[in-house]
Protein backbone atom coordinates (compact mmCIF):
# COMPACT_ATOMS: atom_id res chain seq x y z
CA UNK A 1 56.24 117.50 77.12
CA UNK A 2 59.61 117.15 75.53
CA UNK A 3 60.45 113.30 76.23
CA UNK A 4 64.23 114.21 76.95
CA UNK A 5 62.74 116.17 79.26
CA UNK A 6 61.17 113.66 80.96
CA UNK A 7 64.08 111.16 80.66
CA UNK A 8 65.96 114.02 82.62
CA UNK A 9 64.01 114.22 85.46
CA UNK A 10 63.45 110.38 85.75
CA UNK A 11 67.31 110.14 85.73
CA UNK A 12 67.28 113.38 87.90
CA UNK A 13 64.93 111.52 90.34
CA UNK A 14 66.94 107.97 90.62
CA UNK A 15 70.53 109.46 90.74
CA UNK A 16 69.55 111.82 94.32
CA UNK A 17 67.83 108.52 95.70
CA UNK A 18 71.21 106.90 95.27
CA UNK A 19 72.58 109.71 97.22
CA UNK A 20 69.96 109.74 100.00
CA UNK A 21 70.66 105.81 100.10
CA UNK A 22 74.47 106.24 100.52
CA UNK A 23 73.59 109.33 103.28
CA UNK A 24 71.55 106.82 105.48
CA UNK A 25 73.47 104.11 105.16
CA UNK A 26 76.83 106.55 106.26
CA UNK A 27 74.36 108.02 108.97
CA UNK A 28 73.31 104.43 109.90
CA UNK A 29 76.84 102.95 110.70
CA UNK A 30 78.78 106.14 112.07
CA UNK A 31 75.43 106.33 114.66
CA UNK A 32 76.06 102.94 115.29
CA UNK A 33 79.47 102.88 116.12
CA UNK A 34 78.67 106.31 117.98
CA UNK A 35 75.83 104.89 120.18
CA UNK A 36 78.23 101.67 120.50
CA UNK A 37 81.10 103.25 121.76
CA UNK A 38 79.59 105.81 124.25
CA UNK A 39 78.15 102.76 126.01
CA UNK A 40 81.22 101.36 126.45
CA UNK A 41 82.73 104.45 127.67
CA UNK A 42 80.11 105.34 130.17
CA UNK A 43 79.90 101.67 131.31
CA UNK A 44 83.56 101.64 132.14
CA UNK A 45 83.51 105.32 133.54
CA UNK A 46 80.74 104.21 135.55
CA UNK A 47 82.35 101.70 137.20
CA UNK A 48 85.35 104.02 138.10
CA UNK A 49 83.42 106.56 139.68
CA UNK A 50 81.63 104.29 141.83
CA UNK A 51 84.21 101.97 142.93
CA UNK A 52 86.21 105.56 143.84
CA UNK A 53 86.60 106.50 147.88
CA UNK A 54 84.86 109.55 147.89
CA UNK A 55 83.82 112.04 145.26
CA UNK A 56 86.93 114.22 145.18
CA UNK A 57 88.58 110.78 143.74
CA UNK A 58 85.79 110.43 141.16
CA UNK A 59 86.17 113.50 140.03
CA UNK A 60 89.92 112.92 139.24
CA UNK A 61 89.76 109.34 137.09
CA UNK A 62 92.69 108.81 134.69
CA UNK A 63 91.13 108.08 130.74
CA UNK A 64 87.66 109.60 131.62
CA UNK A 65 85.24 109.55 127.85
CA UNK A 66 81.95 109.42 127.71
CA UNK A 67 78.78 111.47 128.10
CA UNK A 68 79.34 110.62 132.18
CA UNK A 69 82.77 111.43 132.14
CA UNK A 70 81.79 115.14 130.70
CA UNK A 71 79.03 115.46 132.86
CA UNK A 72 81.04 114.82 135.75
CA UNK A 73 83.16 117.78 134.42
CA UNK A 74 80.19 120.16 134.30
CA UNK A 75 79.74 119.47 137.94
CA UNK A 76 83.25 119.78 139.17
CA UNK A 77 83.32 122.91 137.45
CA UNK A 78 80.25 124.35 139.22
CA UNK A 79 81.12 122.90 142.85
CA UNK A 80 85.28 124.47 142.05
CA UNK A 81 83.69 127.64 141.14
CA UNK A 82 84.15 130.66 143.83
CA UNK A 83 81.61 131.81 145.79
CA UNK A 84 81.92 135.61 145.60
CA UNK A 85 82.26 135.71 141.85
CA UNK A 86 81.02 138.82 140.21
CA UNK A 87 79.98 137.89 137.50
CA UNK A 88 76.45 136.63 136.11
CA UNK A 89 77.30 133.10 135.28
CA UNK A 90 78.31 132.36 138.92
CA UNK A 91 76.00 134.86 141.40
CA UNK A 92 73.48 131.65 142.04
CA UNK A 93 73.86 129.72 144.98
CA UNK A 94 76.21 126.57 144.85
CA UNK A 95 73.15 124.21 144.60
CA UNK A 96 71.41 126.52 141.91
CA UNK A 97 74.88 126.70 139.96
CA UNK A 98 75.42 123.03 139.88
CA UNK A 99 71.77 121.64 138.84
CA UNK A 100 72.33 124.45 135.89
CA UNK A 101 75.39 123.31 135.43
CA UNK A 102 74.29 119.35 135.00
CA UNK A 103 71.22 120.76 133.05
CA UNK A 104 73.30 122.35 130.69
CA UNK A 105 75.50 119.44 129.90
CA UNK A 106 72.70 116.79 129.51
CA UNK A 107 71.11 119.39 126.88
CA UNK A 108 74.35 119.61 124.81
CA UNK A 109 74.37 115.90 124.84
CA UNK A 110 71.12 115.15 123.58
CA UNK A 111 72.32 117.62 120.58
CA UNK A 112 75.16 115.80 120.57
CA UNK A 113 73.68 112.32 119.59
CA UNK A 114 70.47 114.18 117.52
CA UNK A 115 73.53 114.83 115.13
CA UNK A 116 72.30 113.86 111.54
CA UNK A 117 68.60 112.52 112.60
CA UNK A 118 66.59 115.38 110.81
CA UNK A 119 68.29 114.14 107.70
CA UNK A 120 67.32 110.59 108.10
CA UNK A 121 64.36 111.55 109.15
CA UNK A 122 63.80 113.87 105.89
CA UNK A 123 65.33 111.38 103.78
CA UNK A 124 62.59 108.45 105.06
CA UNK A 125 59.26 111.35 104.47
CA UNK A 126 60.45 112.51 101.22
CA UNK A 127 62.15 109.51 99.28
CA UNK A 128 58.72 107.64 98.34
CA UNK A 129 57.40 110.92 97.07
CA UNK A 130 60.56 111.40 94.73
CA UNK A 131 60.32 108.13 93.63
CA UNK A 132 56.63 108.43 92.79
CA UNK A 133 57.90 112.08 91.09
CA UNK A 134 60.45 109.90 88.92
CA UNK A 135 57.72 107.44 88.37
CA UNK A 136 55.05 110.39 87.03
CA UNK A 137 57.61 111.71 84.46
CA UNK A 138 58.40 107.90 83.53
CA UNK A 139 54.85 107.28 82.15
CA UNK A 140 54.52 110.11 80.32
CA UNK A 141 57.74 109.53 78.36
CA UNK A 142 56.70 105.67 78.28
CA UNK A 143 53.18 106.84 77.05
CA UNK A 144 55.43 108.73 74.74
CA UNK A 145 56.71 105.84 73.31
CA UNK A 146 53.83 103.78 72.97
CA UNK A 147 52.36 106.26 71.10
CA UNK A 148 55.24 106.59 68.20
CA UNK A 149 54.88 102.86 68.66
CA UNK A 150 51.32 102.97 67.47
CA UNK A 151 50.64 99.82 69.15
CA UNK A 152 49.00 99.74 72.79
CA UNK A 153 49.63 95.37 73.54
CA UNK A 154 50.76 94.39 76.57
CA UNK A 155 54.54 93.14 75.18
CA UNK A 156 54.57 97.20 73.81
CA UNK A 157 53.19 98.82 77.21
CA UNK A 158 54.79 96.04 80.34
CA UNK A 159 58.17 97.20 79.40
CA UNK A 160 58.15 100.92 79.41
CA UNK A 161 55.69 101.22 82.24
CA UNK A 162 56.89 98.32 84.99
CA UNK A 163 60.74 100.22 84.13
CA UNK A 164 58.76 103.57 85.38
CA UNK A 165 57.64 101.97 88.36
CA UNK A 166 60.92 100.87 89.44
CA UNK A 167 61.54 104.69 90.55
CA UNK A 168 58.68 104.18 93.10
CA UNK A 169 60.35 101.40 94.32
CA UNK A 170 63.79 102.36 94.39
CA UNK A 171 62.19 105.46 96.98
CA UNK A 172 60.25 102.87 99.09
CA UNK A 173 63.49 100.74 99.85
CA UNK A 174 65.57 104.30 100.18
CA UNK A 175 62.42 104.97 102.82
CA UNK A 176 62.46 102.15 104.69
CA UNK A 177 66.01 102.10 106.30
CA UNK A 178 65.85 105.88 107.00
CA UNK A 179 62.86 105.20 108.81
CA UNK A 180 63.57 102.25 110.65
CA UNK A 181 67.36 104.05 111.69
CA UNK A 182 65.58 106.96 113.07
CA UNK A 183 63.42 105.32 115.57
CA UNK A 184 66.06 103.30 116.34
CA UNK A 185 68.50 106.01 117.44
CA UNK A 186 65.73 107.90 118.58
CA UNK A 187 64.85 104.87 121.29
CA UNK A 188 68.68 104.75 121.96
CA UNK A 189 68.94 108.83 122.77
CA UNK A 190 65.98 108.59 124.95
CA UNK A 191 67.81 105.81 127.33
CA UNK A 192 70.91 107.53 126.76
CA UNK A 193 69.20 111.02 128.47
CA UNK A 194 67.64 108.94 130.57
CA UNK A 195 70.75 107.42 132.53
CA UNK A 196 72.25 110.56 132.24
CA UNK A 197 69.59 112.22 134.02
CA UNK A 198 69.80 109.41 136.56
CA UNK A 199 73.35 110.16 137.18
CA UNK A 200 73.06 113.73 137.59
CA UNK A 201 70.80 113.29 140.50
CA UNK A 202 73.08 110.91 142.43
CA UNK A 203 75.82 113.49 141.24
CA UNK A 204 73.60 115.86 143.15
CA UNK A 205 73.08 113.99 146.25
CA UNK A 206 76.12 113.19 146.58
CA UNK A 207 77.14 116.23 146.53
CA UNK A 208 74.66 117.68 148.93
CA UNK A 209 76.15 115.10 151.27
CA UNK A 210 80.04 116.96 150.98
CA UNK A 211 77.99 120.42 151.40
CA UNK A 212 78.45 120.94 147.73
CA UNK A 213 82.31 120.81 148.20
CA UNK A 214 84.80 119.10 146.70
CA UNK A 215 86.18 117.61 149.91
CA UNK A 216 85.19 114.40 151.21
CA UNK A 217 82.46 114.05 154.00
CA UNK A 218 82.89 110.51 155.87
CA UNK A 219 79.55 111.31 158.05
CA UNK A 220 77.73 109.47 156.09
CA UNK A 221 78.40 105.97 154.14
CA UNK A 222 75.22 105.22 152.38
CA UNK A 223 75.76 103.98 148.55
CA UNK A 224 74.22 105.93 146.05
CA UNK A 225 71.54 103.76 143.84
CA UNK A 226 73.11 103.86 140.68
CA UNK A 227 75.59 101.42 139.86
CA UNK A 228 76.07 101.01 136.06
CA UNK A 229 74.58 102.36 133.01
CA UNK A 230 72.86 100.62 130.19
């Protein structure tokens, strides 16, 4: 094989695990700040809709963010919707409408925060095999070399070979954050669906206790369970 040939691809091979490092590391601080700021927002939202009178009031909160905040939306919109609608989206029964409704919302979250995950997840499975590439094509033209050398000691063969290897290594430590970020975030989405499914079904009790309505019922005072989010 031509040996510019394999210089190319060697070159080839380093310059997109530079990429793929500067790609997680982006991915790695804008999830970050993503996963750090939504649990700020739902915390404070949260606290808001809890500390409220009666739902109608939650349902009204001034600077409302989060994941909460728009799952509180889906559900007013599904308890203000008419009853005698015509059309598909709204022939189910209030109940029916409104666990749809929070469904629906919780699933467009979750896509929400899997934004960018398949790529650090590709990035930590195929870096290590595109170092070892780099690293194939790095012996053969440092095989090349030893053999216009016409010398195979160990001060002619260390220096081309261990500066093939460093491909394989420069894939490992692209590997290793990717990895490492993607169960990370993944552990973080998981609680995050998880409170959010937790809300949703004191969402739903409570409003099974106003008759799915938007007006307050005062017949009965009991507090619903959840009071915060992690």
């Amino acid at each position: 094989m031509n040996t510019a040939y394999s210089v190319l691809i060697t070159q080839s091979s380093m310059a997109l695990l530079v990429i793929f490092s500067l790609v997680t590391w982006a991915l790695l601080l804008g999830k970050t700040f993503q996963h750090w700021r939504l649990a700020q927002q739902n915390r404070r939202y949260a606290t808001q809709f809890w500390a409220a009178r009666d739902l109608k009031n939650a349902l009204h909160l001034p600077n409302s963010e989060g994941s909460l905040a728009r799952l509180t939306d889906a559900g007013a919109q599904a308890l203000a919707a008419p009853h005698d609608s015509p059309d598909l989206g709204h022939s189910w029964n209030r109940q029916d409408l409104l666990e749809r409704s929070l469904r629906q919302q919780i699933h467009k979250e979750r896509r929400r925060l899997e934004s960018g995950m398949i790529l650090l997840a590709s990035i930590g499975s195929t870096a290590p095999f595109i170092g070892l590439f780099g690293t194939v094509f790095g012996i053969i033209h440092a095989l090349s070399a030893i053999s216009q050398a016409k010398s195979a000691s160990i001060a002619v063969v260390a220096g081309p070979i261990g500066e093939a290897l460093v491909a394989t290594g420069v894939g490992i430590a692209v590997a290793v954050p990717a990895v490492l970020a993607y169960n990370f975030f993944g552990r973080r989405l998981k609680l995050v669906i998880a409170d959010l499914e937790e809300f949703a079904v004191d969402f739903l009790n409570l409003s099974q206790r106003n008759a799915f309505r938007l007006q307050p019922d005062h017949r009965d005072k009991t507090a619903p369970s959840l009071k915060g989010v992690s």
